[in-house]
N, C-alpha and C. Protein backbone atom coordinates (compact mmCIF):
# COMPACT_ATOMS: atom_id res chain seq x y z
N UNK A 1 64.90 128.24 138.23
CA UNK A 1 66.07 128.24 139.11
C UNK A 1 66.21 126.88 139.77
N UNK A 2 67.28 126.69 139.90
CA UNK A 2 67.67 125.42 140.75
C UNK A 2 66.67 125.23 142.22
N UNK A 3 66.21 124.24 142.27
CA UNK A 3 65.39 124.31 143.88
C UNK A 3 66.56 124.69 145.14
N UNK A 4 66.31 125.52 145.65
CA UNK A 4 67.41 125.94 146.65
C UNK A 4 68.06 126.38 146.38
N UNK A 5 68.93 127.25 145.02
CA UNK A 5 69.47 127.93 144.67
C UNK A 5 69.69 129.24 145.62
N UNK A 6 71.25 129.87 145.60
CA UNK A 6 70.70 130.92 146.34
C UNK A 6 70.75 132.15 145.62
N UNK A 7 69.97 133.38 145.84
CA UNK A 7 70.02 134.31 145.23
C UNK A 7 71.49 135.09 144.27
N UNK A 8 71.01 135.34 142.99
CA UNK A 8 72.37 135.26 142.24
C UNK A 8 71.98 137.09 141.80
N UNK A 9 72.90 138.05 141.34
CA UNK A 9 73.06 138.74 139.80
C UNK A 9 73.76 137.82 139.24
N UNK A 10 74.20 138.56 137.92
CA UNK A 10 74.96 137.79 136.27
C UNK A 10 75.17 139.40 135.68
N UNK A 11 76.32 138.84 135.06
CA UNK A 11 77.36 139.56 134.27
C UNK A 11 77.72 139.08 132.80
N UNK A 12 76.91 139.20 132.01
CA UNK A 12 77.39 138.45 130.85
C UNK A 12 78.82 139.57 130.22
N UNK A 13 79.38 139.04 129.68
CA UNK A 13 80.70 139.51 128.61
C UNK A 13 80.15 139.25 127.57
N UNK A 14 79.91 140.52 126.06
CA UNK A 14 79.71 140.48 124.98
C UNK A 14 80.06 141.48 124.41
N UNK A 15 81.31 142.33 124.73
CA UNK A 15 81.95 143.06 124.06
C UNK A 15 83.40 143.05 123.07
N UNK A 16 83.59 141.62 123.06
CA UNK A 16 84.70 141.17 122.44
C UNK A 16 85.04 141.95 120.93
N UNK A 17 86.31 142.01 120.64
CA UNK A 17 86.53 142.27 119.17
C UNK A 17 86.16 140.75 118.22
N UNK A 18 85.75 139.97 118.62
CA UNK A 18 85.78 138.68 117.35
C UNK A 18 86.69 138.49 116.65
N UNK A 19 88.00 138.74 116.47
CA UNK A 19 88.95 138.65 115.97
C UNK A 19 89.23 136.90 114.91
N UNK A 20 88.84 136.53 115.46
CA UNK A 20 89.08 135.12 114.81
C UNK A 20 87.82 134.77 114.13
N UNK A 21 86.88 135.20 113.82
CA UNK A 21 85.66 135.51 113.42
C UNK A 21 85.64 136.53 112.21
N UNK A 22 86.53 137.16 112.22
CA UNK A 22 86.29 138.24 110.99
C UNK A 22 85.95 139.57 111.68
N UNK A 23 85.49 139.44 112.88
CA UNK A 23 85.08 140.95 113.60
C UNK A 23 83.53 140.44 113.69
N UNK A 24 82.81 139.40 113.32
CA UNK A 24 81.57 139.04 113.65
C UNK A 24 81.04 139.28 114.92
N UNK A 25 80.29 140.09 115.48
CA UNK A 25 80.10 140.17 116.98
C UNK A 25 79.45 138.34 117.17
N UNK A 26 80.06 137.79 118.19
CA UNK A 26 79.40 136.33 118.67
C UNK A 26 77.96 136.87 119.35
N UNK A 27 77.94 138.09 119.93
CA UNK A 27 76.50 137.77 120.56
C UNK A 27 75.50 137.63 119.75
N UNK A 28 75.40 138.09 118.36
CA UNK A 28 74.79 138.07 117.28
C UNK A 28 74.32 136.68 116.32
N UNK A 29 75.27 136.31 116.82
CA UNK A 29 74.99 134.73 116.23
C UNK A 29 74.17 133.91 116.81
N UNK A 30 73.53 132.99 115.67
CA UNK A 30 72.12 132.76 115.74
C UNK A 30 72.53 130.74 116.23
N UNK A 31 71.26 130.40 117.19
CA UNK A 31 71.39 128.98 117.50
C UNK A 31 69.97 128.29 117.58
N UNK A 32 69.57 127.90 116.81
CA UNK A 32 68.48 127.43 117.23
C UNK A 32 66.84 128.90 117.38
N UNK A 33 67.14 129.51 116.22
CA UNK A 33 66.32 130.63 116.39
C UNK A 33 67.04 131.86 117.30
N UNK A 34 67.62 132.02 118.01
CA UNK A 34 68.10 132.62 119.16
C UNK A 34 69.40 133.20 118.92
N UNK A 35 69.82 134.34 119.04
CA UNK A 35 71.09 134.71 119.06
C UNK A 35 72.11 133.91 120.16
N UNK A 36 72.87 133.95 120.29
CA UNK A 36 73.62 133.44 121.80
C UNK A 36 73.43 134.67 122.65
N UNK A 37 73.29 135.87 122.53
CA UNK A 37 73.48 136.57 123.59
C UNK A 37 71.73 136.52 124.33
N UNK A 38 70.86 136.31 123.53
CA UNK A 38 69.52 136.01 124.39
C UNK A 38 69.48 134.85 124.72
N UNK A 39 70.04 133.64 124.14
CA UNK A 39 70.09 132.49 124.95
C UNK A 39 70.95 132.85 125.90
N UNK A 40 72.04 133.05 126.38
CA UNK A 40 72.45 133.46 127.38
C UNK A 40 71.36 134.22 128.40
N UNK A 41 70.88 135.42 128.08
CA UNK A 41 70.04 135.81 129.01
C UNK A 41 68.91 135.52 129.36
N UNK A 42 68.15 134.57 128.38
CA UNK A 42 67.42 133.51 128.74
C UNK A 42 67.43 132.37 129.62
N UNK A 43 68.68 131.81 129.82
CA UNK A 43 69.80 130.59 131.08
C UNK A 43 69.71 131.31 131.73
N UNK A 44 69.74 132.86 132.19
CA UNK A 44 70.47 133.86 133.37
C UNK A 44 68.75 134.53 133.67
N UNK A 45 67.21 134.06 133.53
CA UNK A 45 66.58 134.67 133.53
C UNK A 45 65.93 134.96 135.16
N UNK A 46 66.74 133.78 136.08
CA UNK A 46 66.26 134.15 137.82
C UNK A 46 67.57 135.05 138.36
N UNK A 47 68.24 135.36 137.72
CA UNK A 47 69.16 136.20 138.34
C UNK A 47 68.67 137.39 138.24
N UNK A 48 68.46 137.95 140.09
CA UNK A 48 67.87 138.83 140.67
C UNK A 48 68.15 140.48 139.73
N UNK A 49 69.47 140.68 139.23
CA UNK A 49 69.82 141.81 138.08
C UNK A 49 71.03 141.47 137.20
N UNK A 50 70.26 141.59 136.12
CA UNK A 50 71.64 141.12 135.35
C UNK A 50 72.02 142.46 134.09
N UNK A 51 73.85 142.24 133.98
CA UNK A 51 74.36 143.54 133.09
C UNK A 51 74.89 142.84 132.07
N UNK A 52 74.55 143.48 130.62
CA UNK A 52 75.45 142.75 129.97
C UNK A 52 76.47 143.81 129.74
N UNK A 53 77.78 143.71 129.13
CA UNK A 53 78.37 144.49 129.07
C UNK A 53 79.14 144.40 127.85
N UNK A 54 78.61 145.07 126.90
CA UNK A 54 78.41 145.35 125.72
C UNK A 54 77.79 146.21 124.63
N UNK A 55 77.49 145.91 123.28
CA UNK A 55 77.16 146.93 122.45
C UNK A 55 75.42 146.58 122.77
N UNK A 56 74.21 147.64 122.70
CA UNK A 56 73.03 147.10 123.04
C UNK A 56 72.67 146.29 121.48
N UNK A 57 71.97 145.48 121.56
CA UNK A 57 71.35 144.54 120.24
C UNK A 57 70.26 145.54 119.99
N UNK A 58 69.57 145.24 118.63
CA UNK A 58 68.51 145.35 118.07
C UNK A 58 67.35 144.69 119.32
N UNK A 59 66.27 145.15 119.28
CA UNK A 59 65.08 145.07 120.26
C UNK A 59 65.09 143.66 120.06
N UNK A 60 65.09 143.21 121.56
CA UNK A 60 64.82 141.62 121.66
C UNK A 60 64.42 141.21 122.76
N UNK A 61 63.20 140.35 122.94
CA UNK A 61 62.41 140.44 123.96
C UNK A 61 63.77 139.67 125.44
N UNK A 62 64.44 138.82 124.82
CA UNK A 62 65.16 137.85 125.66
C UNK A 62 65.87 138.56 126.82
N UNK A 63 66.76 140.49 125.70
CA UNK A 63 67.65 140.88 126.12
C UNK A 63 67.11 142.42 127.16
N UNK A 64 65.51 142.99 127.10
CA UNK A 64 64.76 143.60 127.72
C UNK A 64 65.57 144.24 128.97
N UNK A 65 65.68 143.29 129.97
CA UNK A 65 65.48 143.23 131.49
C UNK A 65 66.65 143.49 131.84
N UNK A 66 68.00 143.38 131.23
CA UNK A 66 69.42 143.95 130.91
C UNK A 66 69.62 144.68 131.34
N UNK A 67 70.63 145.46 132.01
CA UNK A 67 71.41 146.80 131.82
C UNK A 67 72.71 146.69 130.85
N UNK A 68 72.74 147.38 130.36
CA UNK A 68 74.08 147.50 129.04
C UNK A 68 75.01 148.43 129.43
N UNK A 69 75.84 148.09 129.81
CA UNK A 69 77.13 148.84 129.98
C UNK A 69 78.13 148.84 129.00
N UNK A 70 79.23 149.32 128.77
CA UNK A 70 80.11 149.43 127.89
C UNK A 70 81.67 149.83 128.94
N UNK A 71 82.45 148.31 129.05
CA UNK A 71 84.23 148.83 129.55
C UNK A 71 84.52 150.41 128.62
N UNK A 72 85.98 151.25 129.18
CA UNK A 72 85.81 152.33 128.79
C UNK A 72 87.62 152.01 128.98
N UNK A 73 88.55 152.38 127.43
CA UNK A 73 88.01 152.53 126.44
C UNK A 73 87.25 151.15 126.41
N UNK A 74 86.22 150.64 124.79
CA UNK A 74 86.43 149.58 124.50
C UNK A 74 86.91 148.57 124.12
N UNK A 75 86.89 147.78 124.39
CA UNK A 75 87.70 146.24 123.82
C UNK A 75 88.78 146.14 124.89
N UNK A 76 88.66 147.10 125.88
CA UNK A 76 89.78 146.66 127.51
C UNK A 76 90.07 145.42 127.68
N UNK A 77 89.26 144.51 126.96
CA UNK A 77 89.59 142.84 127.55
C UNK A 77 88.34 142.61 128.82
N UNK A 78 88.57 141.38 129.26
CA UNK A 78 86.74 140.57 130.02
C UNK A 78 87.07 141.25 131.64
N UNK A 79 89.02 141.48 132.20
CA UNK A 79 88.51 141.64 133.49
C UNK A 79 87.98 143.69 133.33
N UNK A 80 88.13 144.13 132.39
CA UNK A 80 88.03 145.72 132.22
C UNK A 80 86.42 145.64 132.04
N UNK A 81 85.67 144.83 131.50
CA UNK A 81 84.53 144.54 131.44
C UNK A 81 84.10 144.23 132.95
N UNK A 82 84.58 143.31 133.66
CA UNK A 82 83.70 143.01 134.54
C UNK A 82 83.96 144.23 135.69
N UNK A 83 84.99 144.94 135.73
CA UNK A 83 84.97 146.10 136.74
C UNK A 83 83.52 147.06 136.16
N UNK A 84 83.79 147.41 134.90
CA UNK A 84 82.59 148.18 133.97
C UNK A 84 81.64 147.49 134.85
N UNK A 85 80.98 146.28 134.70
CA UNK A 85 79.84 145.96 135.85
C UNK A 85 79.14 146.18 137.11
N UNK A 86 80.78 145.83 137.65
CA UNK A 86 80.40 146.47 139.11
C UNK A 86 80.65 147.59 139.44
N UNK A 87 81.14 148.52 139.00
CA UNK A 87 81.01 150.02 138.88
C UNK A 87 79.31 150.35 138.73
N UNK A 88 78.87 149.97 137.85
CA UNK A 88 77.23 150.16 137.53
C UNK A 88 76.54 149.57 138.18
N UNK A 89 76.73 148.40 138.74
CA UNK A 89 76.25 147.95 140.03
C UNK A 89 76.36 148.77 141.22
N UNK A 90 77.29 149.18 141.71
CA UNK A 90 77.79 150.54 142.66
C UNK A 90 76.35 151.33 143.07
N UNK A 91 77.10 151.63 141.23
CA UNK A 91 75.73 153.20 141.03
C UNK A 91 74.31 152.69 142.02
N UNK A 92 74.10 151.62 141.50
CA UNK A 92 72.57 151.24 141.95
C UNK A 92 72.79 150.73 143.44
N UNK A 93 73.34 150.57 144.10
CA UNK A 93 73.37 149.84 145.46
C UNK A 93 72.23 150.75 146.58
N UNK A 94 72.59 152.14 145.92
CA UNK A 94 71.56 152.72 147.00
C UNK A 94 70.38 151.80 146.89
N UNK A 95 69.41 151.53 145.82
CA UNK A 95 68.19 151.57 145.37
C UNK A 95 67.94 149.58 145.67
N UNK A 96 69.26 149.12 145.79
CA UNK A 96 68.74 147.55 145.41
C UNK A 96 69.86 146.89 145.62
N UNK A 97 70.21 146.10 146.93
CA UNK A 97 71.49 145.78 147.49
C UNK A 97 72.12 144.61 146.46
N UNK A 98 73.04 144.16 146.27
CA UNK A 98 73.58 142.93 145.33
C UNK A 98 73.22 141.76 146.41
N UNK A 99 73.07 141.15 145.49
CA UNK A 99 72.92 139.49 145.75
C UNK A 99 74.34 138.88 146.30
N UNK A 100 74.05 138.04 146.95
CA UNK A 100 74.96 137.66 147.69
C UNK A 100 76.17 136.88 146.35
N UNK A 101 75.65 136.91 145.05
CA UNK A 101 76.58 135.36 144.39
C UNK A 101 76.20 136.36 143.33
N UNK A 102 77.14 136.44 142.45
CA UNK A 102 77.49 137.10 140.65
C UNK A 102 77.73 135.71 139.93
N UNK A 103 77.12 135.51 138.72
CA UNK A 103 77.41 134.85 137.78
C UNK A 103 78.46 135.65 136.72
N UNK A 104 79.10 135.10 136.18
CA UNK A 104 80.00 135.50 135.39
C UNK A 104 80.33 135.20 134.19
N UNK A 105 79.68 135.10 133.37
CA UNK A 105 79.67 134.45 131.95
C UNK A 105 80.18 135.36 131.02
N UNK A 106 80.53 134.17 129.80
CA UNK A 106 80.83 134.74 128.24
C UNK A 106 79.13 134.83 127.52
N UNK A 107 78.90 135.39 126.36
CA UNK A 107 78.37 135.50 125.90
C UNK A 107 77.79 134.31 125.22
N UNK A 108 78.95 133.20 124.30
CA UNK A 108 78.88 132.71 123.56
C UNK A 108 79.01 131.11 123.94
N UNK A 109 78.76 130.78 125.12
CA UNK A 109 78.63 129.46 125.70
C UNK A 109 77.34 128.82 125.82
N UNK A 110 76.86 127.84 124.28
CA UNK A 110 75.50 127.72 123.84
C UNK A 110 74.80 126.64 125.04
N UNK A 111 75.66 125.67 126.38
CA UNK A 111 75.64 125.24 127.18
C UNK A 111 74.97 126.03 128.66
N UNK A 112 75.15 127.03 128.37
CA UNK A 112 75.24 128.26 129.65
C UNK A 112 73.95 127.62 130.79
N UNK A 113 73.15 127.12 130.07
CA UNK A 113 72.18 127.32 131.25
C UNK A 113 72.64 125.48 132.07
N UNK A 114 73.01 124.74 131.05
CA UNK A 114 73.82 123.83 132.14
C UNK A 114 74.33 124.14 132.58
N UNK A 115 75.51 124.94 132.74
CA UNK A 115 76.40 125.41 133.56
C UNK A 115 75.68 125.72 134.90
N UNK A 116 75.20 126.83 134.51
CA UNK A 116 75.12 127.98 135.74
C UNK A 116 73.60 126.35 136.81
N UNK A 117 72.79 125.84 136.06
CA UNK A 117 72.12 124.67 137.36
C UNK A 117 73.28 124.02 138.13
N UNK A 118 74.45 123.36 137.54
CA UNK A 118 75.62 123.14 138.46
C UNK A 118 76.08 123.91 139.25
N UNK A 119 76.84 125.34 138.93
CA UNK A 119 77.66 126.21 139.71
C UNK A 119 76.64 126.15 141.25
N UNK A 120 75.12 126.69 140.62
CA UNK A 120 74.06 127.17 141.52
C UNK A 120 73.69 125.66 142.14
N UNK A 121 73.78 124.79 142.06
CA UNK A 121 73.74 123.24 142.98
C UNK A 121 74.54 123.09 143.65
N UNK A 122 76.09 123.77 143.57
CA UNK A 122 77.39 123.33 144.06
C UNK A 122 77.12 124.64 145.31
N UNK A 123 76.62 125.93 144.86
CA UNK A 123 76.50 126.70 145.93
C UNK A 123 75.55 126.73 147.06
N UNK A 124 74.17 125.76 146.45
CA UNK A 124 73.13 125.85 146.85
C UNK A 124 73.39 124.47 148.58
N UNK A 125 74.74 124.47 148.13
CA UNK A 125 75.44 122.89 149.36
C UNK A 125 76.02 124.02 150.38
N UNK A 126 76.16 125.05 150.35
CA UNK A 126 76.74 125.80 151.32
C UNK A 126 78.13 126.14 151.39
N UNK A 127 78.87 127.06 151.87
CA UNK A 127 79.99 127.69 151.39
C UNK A 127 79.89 128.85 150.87
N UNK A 128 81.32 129.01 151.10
CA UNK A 128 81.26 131.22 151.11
C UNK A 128 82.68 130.95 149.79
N UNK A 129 82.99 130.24 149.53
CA UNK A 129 84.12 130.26 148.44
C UNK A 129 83.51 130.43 146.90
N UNK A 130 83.63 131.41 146.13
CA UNK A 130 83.74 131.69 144.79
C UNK A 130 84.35 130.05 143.88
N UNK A 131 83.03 129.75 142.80
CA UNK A 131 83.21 128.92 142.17
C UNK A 131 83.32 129.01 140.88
N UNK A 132 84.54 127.99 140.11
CA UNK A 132 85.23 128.32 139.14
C UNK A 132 84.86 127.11 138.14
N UNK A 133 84.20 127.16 136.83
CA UNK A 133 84.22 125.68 136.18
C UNK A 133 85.19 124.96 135.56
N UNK A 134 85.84 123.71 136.23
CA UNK A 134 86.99 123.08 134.97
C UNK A 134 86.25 122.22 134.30
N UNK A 135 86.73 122.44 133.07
CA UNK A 135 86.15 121.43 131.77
C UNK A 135 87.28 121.01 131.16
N UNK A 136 87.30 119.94 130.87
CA UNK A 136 88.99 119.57 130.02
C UNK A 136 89.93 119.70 130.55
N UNK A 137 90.04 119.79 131.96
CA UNK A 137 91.47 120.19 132.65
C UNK A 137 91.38 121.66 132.97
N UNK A 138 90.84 122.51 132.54
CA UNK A 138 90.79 124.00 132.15
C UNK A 138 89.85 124.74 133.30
N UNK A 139 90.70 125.64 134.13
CA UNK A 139 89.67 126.62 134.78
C UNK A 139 89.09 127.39 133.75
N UNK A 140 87.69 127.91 134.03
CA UNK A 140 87.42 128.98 132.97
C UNK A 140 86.74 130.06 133.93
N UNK A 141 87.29 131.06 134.08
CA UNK A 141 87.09 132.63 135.18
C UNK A 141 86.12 133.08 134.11
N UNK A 142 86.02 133.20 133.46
CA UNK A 142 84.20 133.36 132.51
C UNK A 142 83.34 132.63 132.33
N UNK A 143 83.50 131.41 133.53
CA UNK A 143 82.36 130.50 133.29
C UNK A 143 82.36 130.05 135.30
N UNK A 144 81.67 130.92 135.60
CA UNK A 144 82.02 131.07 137.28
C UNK A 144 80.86 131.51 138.27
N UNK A 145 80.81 131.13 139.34
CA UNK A 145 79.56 132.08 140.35
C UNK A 145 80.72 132.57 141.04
N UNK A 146 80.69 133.83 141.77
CA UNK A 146 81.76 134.13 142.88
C UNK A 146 80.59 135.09 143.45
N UNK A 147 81.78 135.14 145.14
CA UNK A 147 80.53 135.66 145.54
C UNK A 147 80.83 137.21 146.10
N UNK A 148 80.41 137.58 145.56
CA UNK A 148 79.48 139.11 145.25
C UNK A 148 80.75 139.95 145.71
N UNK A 149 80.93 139.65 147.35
CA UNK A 149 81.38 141.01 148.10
C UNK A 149 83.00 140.84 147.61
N UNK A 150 83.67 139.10 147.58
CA UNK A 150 84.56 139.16 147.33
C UNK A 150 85.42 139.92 145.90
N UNK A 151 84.50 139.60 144.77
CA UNK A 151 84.15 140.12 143.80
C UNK A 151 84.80 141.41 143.52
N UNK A 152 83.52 142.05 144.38
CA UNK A 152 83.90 143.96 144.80
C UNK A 152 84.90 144.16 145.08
N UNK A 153 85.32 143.52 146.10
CA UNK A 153 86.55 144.21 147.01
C UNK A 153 87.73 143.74 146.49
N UNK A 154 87.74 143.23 145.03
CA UNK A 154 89.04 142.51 143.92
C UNK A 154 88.64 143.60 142.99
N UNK A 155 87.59 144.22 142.79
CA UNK A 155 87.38 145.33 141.56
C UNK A 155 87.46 146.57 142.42
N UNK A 156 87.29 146.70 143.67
CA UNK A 156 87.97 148.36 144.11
C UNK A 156 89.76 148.20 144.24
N UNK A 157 89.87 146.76 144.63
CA UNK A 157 91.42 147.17 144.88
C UNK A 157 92.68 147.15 143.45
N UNK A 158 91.59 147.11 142.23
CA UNK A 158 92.13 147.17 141.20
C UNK A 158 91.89 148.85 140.80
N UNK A 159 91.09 149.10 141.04
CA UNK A 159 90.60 150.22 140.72
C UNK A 159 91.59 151.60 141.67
N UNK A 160 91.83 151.31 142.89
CA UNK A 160 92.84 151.91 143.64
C UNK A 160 93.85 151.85 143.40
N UNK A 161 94.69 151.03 142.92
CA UNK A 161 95.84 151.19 141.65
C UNK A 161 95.90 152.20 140.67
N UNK A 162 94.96 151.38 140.03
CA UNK A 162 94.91 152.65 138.38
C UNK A 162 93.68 151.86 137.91
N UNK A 163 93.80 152.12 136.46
CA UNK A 163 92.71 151.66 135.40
C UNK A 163 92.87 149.44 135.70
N UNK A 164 91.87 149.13 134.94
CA UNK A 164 91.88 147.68 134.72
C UNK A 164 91.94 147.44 132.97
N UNK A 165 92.58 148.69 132.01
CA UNK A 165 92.00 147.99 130.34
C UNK A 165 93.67 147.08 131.03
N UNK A 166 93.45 146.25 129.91
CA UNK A 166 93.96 145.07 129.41
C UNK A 166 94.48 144.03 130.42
N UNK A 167 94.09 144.22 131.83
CA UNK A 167 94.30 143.41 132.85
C UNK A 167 93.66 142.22 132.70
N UNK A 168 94.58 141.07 133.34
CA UNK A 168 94.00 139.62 132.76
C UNK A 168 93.04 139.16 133.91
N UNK A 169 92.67 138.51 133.36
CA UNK A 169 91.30 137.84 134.38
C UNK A 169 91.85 137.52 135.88
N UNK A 170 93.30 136.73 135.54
CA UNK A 170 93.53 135.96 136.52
C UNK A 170 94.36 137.28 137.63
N UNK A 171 94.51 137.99 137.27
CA UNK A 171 95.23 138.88 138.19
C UNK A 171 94.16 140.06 138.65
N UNK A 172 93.03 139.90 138.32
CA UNK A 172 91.90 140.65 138.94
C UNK A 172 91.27 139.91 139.98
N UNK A 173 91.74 138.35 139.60
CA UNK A 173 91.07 137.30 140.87
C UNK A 173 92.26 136.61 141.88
N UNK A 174 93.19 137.38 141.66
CA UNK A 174 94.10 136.93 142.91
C UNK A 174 93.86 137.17 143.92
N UNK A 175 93.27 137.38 144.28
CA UNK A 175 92.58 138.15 145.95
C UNK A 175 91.50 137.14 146.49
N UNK A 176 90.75 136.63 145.26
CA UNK A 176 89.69 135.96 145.21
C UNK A 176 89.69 134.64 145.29
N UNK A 177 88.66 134.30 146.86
CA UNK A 177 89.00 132.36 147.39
C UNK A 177 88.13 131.91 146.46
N UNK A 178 88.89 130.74 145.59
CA UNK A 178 88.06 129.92 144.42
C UNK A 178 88.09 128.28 144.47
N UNK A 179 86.85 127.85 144.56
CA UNK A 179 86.70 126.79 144.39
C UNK A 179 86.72 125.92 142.88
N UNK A 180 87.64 124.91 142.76
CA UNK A 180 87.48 124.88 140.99
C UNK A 180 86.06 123.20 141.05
N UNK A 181 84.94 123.44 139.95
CA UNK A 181 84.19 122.36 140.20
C UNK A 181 84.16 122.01 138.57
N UNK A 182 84.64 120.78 138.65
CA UNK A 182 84.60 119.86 137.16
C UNK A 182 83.44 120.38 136.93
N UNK A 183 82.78 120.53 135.35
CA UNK A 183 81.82 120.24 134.63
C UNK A 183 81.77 119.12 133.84
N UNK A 184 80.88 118.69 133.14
CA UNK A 184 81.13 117.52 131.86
C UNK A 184 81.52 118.24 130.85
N UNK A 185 82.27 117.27 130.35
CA UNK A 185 83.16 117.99 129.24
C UNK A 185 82.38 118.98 128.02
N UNK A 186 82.76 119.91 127.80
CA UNK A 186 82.46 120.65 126.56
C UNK A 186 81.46 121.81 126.97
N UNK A 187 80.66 121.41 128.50
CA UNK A 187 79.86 122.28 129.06
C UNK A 187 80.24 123.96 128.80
N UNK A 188 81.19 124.11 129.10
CA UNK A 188 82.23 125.73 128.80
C UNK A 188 82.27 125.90 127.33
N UNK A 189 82.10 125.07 126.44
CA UNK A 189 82.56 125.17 125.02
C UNK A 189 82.20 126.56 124.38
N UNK A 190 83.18 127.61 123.19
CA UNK A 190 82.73 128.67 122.99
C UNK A 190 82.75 129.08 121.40
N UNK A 191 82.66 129.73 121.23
CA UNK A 191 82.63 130.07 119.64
C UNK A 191 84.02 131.05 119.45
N UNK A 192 85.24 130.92 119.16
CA UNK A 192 86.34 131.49 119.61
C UNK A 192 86.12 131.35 117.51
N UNK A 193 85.87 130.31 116.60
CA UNK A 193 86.43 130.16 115.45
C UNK A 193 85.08 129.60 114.56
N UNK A 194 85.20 129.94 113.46
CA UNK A 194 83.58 129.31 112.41
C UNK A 194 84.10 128.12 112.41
N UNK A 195 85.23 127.66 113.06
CA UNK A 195 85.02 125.76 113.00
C UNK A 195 84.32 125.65 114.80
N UNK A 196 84.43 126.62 115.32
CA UNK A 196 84.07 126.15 116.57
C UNK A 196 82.24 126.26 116.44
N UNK A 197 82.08 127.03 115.70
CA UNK A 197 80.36 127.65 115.61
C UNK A 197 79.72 126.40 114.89
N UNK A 198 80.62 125.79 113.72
CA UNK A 198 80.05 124.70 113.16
C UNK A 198 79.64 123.83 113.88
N UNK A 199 80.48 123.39 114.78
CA UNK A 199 80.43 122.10 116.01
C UNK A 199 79.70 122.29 116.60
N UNK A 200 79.21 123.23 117.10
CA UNK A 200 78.27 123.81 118.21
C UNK A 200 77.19 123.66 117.36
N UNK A 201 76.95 123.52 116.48
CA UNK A 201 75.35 124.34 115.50
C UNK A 201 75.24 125.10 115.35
N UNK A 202 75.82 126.30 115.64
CA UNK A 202 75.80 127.71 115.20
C UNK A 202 75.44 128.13 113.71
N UNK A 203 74.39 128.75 113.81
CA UNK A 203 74.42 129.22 112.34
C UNK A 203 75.69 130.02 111.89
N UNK A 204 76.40 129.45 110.52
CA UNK A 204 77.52 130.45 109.99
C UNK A 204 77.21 131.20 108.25
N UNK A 205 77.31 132.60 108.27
CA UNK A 205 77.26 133.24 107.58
C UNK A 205 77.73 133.00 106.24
């Protein structure tokens, strides 16, 4: 963990359809020995509880310590996923209060653990504002720390409406004070295409 970091959970997203992929699940894909979805939870390994929210993998030591949730239906899209989270987070609050700061990641960002030493350096300076990474000009709301309570109280007041499937990221975080913090470029980079997996090193099938 970052020295001074402050206490985090994490939320990975790995329930995508892969659509531009062939239907390939990305968490499955291999980098350097490693799927991305255990390198991911390998970068996310001081976060106090982490959910992924997705299909569970084949036994893997990386992905162990997990809770696996599943959005309902599936394939709702990332903000129907991240309510799925904190709903299951909920459940557990009796037993084990949330951390003050949620990480918020994609699955397939082979950078991730740079990321999240920045987000967690930028928080570790003090401030109560939810942080957002721009790379390329680009906010990315799946590549984010926010913090915790604000979080919640943007996923109950979606939830007091109606359902969240196919609700977009950005209208689940309108409620939500965000700080946007440059990364170096490509830091966010994802596997959206087998030309994007090539670039990255990704092993391709």
């Amino acid at each position: 963990m970052t020295p001074g970091a402050p206490p985090f959970d994490a939320v990975v997203l790995a329930g995508g359809r892969s659509t531009r992929l062939g239907g390939v699940p990305k968490a499955g894909l291999v980098l350097d020995g490693e799927t991305l979805l255990e390198r991911t939870c390998t970068a996310l390994a001081s976060a106090l509880h982490l959910t992924v929210v997705g299909p569970v993998p084949d036994d893997r030591p990386a992905t162990r310590r997990a809770s696996f949730v599943r959005e309902e239906p599936a394939f709702a899209g990332p903000a129907a996923a991240v309510v799925a989270a904190f709903r299951a987070s909920s459940d557990r609050a009796a037993t084990r209060p949330a951390a003050p700061w949620c990480a918020v990641v994609a699955c397939d960002m082979p950078r991730v653990g740079e990321l999240l030493a920045l987000l967690l350096a930028e928080a570790a300076e003090g401030g109560d504002t939810s942080l957002v990474a721009v790379d390329g000009g680009r906010d990315q709301p799946l590549a984010a720390l926010y913090r915790t309570d604000d979080l919640a109280a943007a996923v109950d007041a979606v939830l007091a409406r109606g359902s969240a499937d196919n609700l977009s990221m950005r209208s689940l975080l309108a409620s939500v004070s965000t700080r946007y913090i440059p990364v170096p470029p490509g830091t966010t980079h994802d596997v959206d295409t087998w030309q994007d997996a090539r670039a990255l090193g990704v092993d391709v099938p």
